[in-house]
C-alpha atoms as a PDB file:
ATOM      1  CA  UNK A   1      -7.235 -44.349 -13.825  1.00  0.00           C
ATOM      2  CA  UNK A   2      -6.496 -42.154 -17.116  1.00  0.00           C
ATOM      3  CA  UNK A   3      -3.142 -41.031 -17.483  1.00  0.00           C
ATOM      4  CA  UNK A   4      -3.437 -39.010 -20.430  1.00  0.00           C
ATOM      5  CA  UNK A   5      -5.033 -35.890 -18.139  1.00  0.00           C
ATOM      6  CA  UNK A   6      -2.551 -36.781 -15.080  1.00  0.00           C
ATOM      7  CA  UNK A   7       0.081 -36.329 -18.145  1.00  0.00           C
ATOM      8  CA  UNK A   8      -0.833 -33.329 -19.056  1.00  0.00           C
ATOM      9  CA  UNK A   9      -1.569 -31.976 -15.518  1.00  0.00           C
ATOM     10  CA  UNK A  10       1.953 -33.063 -14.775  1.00  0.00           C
ATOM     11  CA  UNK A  11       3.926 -31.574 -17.632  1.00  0.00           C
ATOM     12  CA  UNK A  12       2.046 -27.841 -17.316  1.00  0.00           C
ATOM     13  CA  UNK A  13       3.021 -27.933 -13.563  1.00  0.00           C
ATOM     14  CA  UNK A  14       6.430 -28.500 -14.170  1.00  0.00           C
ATOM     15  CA  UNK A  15       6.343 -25.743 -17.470  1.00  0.00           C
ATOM     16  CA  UNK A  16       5.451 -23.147 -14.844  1.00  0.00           C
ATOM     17  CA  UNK A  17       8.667 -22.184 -13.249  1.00  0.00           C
ATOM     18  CA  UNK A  18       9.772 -21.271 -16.744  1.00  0.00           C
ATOM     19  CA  UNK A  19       6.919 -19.877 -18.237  1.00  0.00           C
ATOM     20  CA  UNK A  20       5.021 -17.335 -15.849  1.00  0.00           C
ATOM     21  CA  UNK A  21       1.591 -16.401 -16.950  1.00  0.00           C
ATOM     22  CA  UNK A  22       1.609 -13.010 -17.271  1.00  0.00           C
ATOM     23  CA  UNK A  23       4.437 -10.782 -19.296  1.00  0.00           C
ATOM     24  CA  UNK A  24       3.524  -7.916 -16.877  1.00  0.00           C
ATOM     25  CA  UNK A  25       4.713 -10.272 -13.545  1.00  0.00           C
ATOM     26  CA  UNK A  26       8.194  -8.850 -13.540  1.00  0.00           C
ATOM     27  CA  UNK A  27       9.557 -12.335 -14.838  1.00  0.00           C
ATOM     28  CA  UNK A  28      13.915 -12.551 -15.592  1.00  0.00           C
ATOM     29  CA  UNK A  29      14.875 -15.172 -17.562  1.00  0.00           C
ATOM     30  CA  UNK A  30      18.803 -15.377 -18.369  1.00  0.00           C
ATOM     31  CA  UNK A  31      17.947 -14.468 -21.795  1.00  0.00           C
ATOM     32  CA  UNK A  32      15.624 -11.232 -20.836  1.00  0.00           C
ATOM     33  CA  UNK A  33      12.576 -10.435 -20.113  1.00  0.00           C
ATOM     34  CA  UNK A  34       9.063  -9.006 -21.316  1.00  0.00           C
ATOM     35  CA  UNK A  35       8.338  -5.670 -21.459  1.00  0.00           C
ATOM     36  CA  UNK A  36       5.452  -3.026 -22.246  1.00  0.00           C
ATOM     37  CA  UNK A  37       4.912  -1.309 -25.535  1.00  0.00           C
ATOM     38  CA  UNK A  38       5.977   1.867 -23.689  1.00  0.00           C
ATOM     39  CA  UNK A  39       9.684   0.660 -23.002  1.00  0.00           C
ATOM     40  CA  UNK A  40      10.284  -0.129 -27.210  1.00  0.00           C
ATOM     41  CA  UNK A  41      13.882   1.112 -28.690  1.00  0.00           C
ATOM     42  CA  UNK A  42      13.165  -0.549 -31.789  1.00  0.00           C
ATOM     43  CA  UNK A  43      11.104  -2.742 -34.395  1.00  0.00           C
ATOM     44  CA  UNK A  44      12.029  -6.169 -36.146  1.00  0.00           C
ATOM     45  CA  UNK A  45       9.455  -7.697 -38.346  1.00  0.00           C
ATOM     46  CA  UNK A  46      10.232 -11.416 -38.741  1.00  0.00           C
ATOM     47  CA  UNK A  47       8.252 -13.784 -41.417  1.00  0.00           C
ATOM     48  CA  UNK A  48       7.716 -17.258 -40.867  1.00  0.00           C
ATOM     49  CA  UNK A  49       6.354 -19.550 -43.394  1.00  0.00           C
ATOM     50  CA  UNK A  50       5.815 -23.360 -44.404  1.00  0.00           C
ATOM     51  CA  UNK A  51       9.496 -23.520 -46.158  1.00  0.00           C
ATOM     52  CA  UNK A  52      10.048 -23.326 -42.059  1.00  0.00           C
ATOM     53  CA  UNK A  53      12.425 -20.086 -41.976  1.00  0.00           C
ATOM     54  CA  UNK A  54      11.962 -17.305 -39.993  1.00  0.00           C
ATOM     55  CA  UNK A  55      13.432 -14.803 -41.971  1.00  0.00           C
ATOM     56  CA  UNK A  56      14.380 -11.140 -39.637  1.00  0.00           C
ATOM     57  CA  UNK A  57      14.420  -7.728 -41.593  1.00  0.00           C
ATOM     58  CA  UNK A  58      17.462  -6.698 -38.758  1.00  0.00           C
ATOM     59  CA  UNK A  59      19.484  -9.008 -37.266  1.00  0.00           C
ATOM     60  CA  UNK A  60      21.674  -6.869 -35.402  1.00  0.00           C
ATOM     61  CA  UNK A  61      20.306  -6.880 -31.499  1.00  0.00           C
ATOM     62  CA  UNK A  62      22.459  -5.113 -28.809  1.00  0.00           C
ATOM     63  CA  UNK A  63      22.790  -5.762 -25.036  1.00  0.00           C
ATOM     64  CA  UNK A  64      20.124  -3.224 -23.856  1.00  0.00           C
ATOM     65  CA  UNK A  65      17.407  -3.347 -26.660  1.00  0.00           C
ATOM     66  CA  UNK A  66      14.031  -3.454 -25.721  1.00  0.00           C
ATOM     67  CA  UNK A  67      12.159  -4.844 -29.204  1.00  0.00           C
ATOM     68  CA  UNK A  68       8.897  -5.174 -30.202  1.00  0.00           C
ATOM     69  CA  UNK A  69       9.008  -8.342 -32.722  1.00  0.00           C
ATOM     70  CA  UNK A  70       6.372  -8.129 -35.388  1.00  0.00           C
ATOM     71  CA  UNK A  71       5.579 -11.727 -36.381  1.00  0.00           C
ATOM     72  CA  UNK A  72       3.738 -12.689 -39.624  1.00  0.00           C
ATOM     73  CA  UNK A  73       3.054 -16.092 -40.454  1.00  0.00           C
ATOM     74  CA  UNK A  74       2.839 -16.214 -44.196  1.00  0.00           C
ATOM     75  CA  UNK A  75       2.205 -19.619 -44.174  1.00  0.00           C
ATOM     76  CA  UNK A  76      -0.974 -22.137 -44.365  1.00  0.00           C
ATOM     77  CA  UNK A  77       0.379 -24.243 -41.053  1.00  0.00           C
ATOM     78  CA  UNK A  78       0.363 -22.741 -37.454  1.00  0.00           C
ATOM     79  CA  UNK A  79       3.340 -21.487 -36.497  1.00  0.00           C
ATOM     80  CA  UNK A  80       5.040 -20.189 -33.391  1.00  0.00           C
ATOM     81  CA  UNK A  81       7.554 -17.580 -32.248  1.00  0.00           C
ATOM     82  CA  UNK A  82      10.104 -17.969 -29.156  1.00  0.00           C
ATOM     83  CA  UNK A  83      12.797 -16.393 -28.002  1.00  0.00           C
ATOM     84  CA  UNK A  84      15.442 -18.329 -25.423  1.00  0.00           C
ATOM     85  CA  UNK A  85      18.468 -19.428 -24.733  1.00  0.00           C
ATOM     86  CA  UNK A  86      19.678 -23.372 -25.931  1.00  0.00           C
ATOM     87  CA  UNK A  87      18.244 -24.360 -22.633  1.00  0.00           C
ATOM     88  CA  UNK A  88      14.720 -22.887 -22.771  1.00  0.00           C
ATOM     89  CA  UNK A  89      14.243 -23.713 -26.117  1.00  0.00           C
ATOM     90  CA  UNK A  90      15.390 -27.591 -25.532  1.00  0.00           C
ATOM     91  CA  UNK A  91      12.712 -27.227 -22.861  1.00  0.00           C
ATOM     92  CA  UNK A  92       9.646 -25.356 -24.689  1.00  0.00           C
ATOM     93  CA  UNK A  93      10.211 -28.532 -27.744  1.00  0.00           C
ATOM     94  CA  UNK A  94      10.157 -30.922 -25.435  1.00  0.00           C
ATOM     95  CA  UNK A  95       6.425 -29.753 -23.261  1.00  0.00           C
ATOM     96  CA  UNK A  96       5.293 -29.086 -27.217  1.00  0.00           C
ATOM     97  CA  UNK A  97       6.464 -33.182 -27.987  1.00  0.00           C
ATOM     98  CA  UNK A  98       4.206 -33.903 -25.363  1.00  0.00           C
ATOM     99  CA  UNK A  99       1.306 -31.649 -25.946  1.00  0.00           C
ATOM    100  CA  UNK A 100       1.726 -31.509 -29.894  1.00  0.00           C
ATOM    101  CA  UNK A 101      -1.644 -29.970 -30.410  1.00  0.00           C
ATOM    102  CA  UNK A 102      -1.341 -26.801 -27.684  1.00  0.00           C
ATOM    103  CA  UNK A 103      -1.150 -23.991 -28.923  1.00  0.00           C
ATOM    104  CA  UNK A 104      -0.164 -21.120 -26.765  1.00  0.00           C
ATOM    105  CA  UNK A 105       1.060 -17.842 -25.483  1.00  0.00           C
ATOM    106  CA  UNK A 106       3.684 -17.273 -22.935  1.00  0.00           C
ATOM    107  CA  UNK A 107       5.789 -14.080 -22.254  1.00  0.00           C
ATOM    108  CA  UNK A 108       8.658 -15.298 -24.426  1.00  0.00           C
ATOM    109  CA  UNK A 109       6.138 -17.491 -26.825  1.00  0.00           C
ATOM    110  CA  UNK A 110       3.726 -16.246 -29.405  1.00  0.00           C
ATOM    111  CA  UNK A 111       1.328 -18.538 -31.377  1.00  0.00           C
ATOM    112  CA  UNK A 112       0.018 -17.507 -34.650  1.00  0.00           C
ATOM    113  CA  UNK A 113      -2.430 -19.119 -36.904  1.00  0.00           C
ATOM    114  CA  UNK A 114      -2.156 -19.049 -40.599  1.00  0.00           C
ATOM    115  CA  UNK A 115      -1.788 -15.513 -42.566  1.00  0.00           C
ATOM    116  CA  UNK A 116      -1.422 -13.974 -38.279  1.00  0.00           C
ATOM    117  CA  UNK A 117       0.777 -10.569 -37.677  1.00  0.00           C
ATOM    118  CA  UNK A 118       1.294 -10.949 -33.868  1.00  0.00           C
ATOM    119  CA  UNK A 119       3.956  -9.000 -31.561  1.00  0.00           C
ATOM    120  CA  UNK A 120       6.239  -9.986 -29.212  1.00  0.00           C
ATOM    121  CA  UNK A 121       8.283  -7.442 -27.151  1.00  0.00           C
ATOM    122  CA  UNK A 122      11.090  -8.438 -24.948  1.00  0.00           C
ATOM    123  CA  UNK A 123      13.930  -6.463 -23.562  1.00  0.00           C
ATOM    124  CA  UNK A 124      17.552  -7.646 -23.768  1.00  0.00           C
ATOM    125  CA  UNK A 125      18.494  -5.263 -20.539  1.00  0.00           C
ATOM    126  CA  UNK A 126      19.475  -8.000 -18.172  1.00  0.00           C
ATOM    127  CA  UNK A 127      20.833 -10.867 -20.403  1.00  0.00           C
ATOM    128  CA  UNK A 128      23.062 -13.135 -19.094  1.00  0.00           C
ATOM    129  CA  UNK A 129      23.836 -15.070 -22.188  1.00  0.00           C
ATOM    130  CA  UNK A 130      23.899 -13.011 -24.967  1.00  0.00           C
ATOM    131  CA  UNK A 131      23.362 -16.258 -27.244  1.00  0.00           C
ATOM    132  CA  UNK A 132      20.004 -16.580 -28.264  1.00  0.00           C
ATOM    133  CA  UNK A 133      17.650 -18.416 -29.791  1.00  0.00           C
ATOM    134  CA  UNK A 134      14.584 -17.973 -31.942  1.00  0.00           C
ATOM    135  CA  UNK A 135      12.401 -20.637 -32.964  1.00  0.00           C
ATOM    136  CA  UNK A 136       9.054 -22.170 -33.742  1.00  0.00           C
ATOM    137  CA  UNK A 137       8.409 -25.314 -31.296  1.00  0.00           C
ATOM    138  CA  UNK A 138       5.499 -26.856 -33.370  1.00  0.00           C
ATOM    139  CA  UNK A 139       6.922 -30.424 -33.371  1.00  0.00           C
ATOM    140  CA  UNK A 140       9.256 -30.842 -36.302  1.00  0.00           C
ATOM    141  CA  UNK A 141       9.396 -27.216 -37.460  1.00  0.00           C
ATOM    142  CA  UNK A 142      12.577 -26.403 -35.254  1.00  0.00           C
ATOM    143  CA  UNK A 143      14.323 -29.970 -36.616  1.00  0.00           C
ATOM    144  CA  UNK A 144      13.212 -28.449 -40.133  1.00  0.00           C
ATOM    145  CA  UNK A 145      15.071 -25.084 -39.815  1.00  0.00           C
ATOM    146  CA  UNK A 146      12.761 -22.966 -38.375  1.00  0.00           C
ATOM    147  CA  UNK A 147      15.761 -21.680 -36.001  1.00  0.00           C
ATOM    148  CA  UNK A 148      17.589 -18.478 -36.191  1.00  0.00           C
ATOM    149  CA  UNK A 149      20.704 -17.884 -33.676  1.00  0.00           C
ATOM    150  CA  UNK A 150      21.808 -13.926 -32.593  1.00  0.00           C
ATOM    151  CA  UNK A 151      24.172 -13.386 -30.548  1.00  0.00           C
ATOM    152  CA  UNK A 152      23.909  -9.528 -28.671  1.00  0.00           C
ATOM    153  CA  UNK A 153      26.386  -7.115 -29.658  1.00  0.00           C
ATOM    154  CA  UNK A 154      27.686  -5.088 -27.074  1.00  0.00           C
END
């Protein structure tokens, strides 16, 4: 029997709870949720690159905010963008440890290939921990400093 595919099979089961396919399926995490394009109160562009820093041009989110995160990675690696609390990012780095190669999108997870502008918009209505996290899970990025930590402003 391979285990390799029962693996795999295993660890995308048990991301699902946490990651629900679709950022239209009404999905609350304690750190927010997805929204539309239509519900946006404001911008933040945020540039990652290979000296593994995701650098924001506003840093100032309040309870409330719906955002549309414009992501450019200005770097020659793949990158990836995630919003979460300590908990959900602990979680996304560990499924990545074990899938190194996947690259994905989830509602709170963008993945962008070399010299990529994607957007991420997420609403910070419902928040029950206003300490978040924003990070790029590609093994050893995070560990390298490709972190930032807000906390919401009421």
């Amino acid at each position: 029997m391979k285990l390799k595919p029962l693996i795999t099979l295993c660890a995308l089961c048990a991301a699902l709870p946490f990651y629900p396919a679709h950022a239209d399926s009404g999905a609350q995490f304690d750190f927010g949720a997805p929204a539309s394009a239509a519900q946006v109160t404001r911008t933040i562009h945020v540039s990652a690159d290979d000296n593994m820093r995701l650098v924001f041009d506003a840093e100032d989110l309040h309870y409330g905010d719906v955002v549309r995160f414009v992501v450019s990675n200005h770097g020659k690696m793949k990158h990836e963008f995630g919003v979460a609390d300590e908990a959900g990012q602990r979680e996304h780095a560990a499924e990545m440890m074990h899938m190194p190669d996947m690259m994905h999108d989830d509602p709170n997870v963008i993945a962008l290939d070399p010299g990529a502008t994607r957007s991420l918009i997420w609403s910070f209505k419902h928040v029950r921990h206003g300490q978040l996290v924003f990070a790029c899970n590609v093994p050893g990025h995070y560990a390298a400093g490709m972190v930032k930590r807000i906390t919401l402003k009421k």
